[in-house]
Protein backbone atom coordinates (compact mmCIF):
# COMPACT_ATOMS: atom_id res chain seq x y z
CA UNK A 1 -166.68 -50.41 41.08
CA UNK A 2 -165.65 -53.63 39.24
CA UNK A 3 -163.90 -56.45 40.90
CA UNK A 4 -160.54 -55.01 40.27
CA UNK A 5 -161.46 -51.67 42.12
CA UNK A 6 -162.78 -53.79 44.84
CA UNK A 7 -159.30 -55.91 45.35
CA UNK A 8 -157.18 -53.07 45.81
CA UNK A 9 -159.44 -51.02 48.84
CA UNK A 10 -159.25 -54.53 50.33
CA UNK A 11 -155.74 -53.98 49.72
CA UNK A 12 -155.01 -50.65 50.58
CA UNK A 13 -156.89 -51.14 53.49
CA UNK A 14 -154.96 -54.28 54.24
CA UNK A 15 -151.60 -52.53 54.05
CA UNK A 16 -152.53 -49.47 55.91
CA UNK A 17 -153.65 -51.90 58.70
CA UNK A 18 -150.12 -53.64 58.82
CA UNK A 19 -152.32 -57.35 57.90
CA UNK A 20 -149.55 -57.24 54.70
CA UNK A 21 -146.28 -55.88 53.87
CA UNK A 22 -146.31 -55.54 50.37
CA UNK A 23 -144.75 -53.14 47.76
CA UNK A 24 -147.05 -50.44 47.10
CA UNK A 25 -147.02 -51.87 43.53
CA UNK A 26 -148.06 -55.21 44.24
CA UNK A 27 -151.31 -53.32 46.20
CA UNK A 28 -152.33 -51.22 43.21
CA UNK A 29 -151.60 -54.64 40.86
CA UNK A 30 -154.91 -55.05 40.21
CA UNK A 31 -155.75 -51.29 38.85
CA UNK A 32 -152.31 -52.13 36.64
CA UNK A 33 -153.75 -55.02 35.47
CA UNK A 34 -157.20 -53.65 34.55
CA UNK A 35 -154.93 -50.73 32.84
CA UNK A 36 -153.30 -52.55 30.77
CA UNK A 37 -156.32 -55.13 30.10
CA UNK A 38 -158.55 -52.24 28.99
CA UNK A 39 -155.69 -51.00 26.76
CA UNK A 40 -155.33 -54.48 25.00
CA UNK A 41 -159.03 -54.75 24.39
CA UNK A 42 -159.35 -51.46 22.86
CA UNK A 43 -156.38 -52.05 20.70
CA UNK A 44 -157.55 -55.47 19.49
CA UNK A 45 -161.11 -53.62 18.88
CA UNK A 46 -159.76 -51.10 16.97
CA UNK A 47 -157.78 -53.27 14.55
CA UNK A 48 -160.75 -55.70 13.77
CA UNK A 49 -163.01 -52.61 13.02
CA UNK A 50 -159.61 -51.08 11.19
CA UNK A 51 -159.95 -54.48 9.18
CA UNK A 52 -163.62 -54.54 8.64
CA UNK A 53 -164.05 -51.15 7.68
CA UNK A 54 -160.96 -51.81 4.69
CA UNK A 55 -162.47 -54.96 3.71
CA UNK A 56 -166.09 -53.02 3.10
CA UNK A 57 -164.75 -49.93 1.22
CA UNK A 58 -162.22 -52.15 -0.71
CA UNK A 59 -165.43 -54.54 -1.74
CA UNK A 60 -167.05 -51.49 -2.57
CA UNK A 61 -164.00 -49.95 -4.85
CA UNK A 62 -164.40 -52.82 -6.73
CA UNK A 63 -168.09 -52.78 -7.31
CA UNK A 64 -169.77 -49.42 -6.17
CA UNK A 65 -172.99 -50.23 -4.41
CA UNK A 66 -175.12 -48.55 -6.92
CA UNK A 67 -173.66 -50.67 -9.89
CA UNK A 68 -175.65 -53.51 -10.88
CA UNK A 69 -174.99 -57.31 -9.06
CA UNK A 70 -174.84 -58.61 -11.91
CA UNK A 71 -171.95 -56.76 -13.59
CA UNK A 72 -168.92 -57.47 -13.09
């Protein structure tokens, strides 16, 4: 359990206790949060390797790896 699972028990447990008197979405903010983090990582992760992966077959379109460096 990451820091994010960790703030919202405390939370829960804060609000069930009556300590705060928050929306129920402002307890589970933090599991939102590492939602949507995890989704913007992944996407951004994706695309770079979605780049790389273009840039290596297009290099290798151009000169096939078995084809001799020094043709061209």
């Amino acid at each position: 359990m990451g820091i994010f699972g960790v703030a919202t028990v405390v939370m829960v447990i804060l609000k069930f206790a009556g300590v705060i008197s928050w929306s129920w979405w402002l307890v589970f903010s933090p599991v939102i949060l590492s939602v949507v983090l995890n989704i913007l990582i992944e996407g951004l992760s994706v695309s770079i390797s979605h780049k790389v992966t273009k840039s290596v077959v297009n290099e290798h379109e151009e000169r096939p790896y078995w084809s001799n460096r020094g043709d061209k």
